[in-house]
C-alpha atoms as a PDB file:
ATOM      1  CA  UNK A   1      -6.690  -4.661  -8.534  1.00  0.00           C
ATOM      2  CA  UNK A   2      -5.121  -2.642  -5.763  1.00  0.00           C
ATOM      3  CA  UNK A   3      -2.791   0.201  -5.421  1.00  0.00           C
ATOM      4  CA  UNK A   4       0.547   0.244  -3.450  1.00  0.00           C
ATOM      5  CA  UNK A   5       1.023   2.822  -1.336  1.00  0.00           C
ATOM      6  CA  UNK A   6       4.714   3.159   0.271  1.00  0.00           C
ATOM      7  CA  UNK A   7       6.376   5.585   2.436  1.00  0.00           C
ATOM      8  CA  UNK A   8       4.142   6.877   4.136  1.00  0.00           C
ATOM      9  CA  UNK A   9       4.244   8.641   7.088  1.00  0.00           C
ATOM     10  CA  UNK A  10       3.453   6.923  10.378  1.00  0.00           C
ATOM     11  CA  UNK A  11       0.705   9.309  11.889  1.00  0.00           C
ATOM     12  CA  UNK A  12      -1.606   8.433   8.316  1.00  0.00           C
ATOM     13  CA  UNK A  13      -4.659   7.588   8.679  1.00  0.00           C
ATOM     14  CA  UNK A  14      -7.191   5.589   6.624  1.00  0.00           C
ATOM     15  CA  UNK A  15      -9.438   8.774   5.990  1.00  0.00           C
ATOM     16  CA  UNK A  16      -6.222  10.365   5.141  1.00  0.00           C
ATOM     17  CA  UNK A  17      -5.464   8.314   2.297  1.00  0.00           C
ATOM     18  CA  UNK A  18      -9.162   8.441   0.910  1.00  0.00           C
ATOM     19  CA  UNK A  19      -9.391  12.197   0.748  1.00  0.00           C
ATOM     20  CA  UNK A  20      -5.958  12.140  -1.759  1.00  0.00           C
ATOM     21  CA  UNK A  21      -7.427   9.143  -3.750  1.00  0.00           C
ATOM     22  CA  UNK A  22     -10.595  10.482  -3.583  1.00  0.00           C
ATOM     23  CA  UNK A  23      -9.410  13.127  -6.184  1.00  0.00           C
ATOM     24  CA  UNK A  24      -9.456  10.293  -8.388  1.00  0.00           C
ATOM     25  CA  UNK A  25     -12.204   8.465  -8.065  1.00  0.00           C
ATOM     26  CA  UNK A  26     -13.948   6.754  -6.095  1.00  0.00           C
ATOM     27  CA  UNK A  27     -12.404   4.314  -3.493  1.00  0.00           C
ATOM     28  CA  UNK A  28     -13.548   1.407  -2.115  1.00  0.00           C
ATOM     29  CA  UNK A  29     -11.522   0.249   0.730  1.00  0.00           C
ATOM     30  CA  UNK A  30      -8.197   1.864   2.411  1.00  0.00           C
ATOM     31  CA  UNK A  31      -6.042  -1.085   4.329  1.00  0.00           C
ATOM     32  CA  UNK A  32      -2.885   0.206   7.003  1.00  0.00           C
ATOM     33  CA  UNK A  33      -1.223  -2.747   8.075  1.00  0.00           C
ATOM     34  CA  UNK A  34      -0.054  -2.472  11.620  1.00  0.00           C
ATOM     35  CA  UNK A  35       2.836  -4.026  13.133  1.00  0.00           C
ATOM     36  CA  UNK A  36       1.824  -6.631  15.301  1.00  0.00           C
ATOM     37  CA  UNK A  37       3.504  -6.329  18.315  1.00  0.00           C
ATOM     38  CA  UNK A  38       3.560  -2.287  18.776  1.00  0.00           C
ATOM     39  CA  UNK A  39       0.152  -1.921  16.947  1.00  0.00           C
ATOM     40  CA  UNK A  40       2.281   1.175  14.902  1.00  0.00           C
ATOM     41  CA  UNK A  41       1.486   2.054  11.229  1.00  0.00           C
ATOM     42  CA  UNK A  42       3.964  -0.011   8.866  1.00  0.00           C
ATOM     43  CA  UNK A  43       4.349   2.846   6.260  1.00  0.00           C
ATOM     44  CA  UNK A  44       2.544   1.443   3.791  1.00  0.00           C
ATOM     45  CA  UNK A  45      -0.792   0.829   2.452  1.00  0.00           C
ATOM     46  CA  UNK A  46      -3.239  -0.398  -0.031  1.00  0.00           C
ATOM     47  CA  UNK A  47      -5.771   1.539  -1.969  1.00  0.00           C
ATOM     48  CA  UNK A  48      -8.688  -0.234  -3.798  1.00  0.00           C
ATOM     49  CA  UNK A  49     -10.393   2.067  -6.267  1.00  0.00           C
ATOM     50  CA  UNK A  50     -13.893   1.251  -8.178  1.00  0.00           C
ATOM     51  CA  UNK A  51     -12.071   1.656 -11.923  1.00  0.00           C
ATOM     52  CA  UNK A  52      -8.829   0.490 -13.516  1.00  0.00           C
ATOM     53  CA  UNK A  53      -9.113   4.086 -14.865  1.00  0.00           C
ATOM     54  CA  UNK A  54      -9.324   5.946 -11.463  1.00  0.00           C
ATOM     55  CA  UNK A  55      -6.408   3.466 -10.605  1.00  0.00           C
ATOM     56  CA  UNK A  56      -3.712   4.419 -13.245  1.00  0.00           C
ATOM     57  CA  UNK A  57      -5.088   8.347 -13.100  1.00  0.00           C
ATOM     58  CA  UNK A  58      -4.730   8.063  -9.104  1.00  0.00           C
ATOM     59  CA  UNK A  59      -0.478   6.413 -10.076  1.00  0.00           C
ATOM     60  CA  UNK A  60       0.675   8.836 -12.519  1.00  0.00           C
ATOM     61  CA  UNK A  61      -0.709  12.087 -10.809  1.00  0.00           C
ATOM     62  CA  UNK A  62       0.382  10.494  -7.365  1.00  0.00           C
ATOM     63  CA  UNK A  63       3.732   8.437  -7.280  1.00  0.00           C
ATOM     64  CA  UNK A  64       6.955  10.456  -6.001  1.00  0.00           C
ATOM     65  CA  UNK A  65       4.561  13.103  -4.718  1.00  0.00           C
ATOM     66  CA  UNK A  66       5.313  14.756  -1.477  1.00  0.00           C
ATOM     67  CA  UNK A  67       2.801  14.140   0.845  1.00  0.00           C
ATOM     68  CA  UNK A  68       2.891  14.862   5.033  1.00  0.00           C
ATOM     69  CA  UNK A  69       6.361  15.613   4.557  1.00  0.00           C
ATOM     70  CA  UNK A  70       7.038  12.190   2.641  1.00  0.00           C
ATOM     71  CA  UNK A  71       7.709  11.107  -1.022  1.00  0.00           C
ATOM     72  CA  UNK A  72       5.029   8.811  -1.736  1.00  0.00           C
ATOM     73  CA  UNK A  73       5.615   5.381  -3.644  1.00  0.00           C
ATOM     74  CA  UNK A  74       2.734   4.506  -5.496  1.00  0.00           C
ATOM     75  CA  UNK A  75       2.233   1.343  -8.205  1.00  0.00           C
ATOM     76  CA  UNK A  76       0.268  -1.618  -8.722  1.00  0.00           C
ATOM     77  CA  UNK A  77       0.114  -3.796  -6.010  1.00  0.00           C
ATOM     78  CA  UNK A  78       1.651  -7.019  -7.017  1.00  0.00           C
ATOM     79  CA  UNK A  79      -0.191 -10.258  -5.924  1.00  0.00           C
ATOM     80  CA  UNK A  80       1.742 -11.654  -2.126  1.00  0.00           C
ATOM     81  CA  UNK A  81       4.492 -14.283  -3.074  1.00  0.00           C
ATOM     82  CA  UNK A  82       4.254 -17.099  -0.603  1.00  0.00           C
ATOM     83  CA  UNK A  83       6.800 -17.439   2.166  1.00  0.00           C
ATOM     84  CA  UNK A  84       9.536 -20.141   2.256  1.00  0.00           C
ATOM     85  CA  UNK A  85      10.839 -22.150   5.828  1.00  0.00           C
ATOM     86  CA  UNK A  86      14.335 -23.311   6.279  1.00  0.00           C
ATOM     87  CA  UNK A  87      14.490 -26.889   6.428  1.00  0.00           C
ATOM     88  CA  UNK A  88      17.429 -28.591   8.829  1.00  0.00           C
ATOM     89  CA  UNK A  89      19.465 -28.519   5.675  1.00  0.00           C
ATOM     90  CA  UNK A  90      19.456 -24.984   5.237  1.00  0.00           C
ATOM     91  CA  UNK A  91      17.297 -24.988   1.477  1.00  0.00           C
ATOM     92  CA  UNK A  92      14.326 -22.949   1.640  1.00  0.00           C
ATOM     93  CA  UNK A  93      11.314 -25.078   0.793  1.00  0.00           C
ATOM     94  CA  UNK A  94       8.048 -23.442  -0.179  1.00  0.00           C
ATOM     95  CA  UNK A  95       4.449 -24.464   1.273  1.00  0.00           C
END
């Protein structure tokens, strides 16, 4: 499972994040998703920790905590939905 990590500031970097998880447990892997055009931080990220334990410590101690002059969201990420088209008649239609 992975953890959620939203508004954060723009300047965060993927070190940045493991040091405050780190306090935690152990982390496995830090992804930033960039925007694709500007290459720019999104403001959000996703932690992957080695424990479900770490995990929920790392959420309670962490979400709405000020961090880099931002109030951090933190949950459980939730699995991507898939994304819909418009058809010609206006219905979304999933793929």
């Amino acid at each position: 499972m992975s953890i959620y990590v939203g508004n954060l500031s723009y300047t965060v970097t993927q070190d940045d994040l493991t040091k405050v998880f780190s306090d935690y447990g152990t982390v496995k892997r830090v992804q930033l998703p960039t925007d694709r055009e500007t290459g720019r931080a999104r403001g959000f990220g996703f932690v992957e920790m080695e424990s479900a334990a770490a995990e929920d410590a790392a959420i309670e101690a962490l979400d709405g905590a000020e961090w880099m002059g931002r109030v951090m969201k933190v949950n459980k990420a939730r699995p991507r939905e898939e994304k819909s088209t418009r058809s010609s008649t206006g219905y979304s239609r999933r793929y």
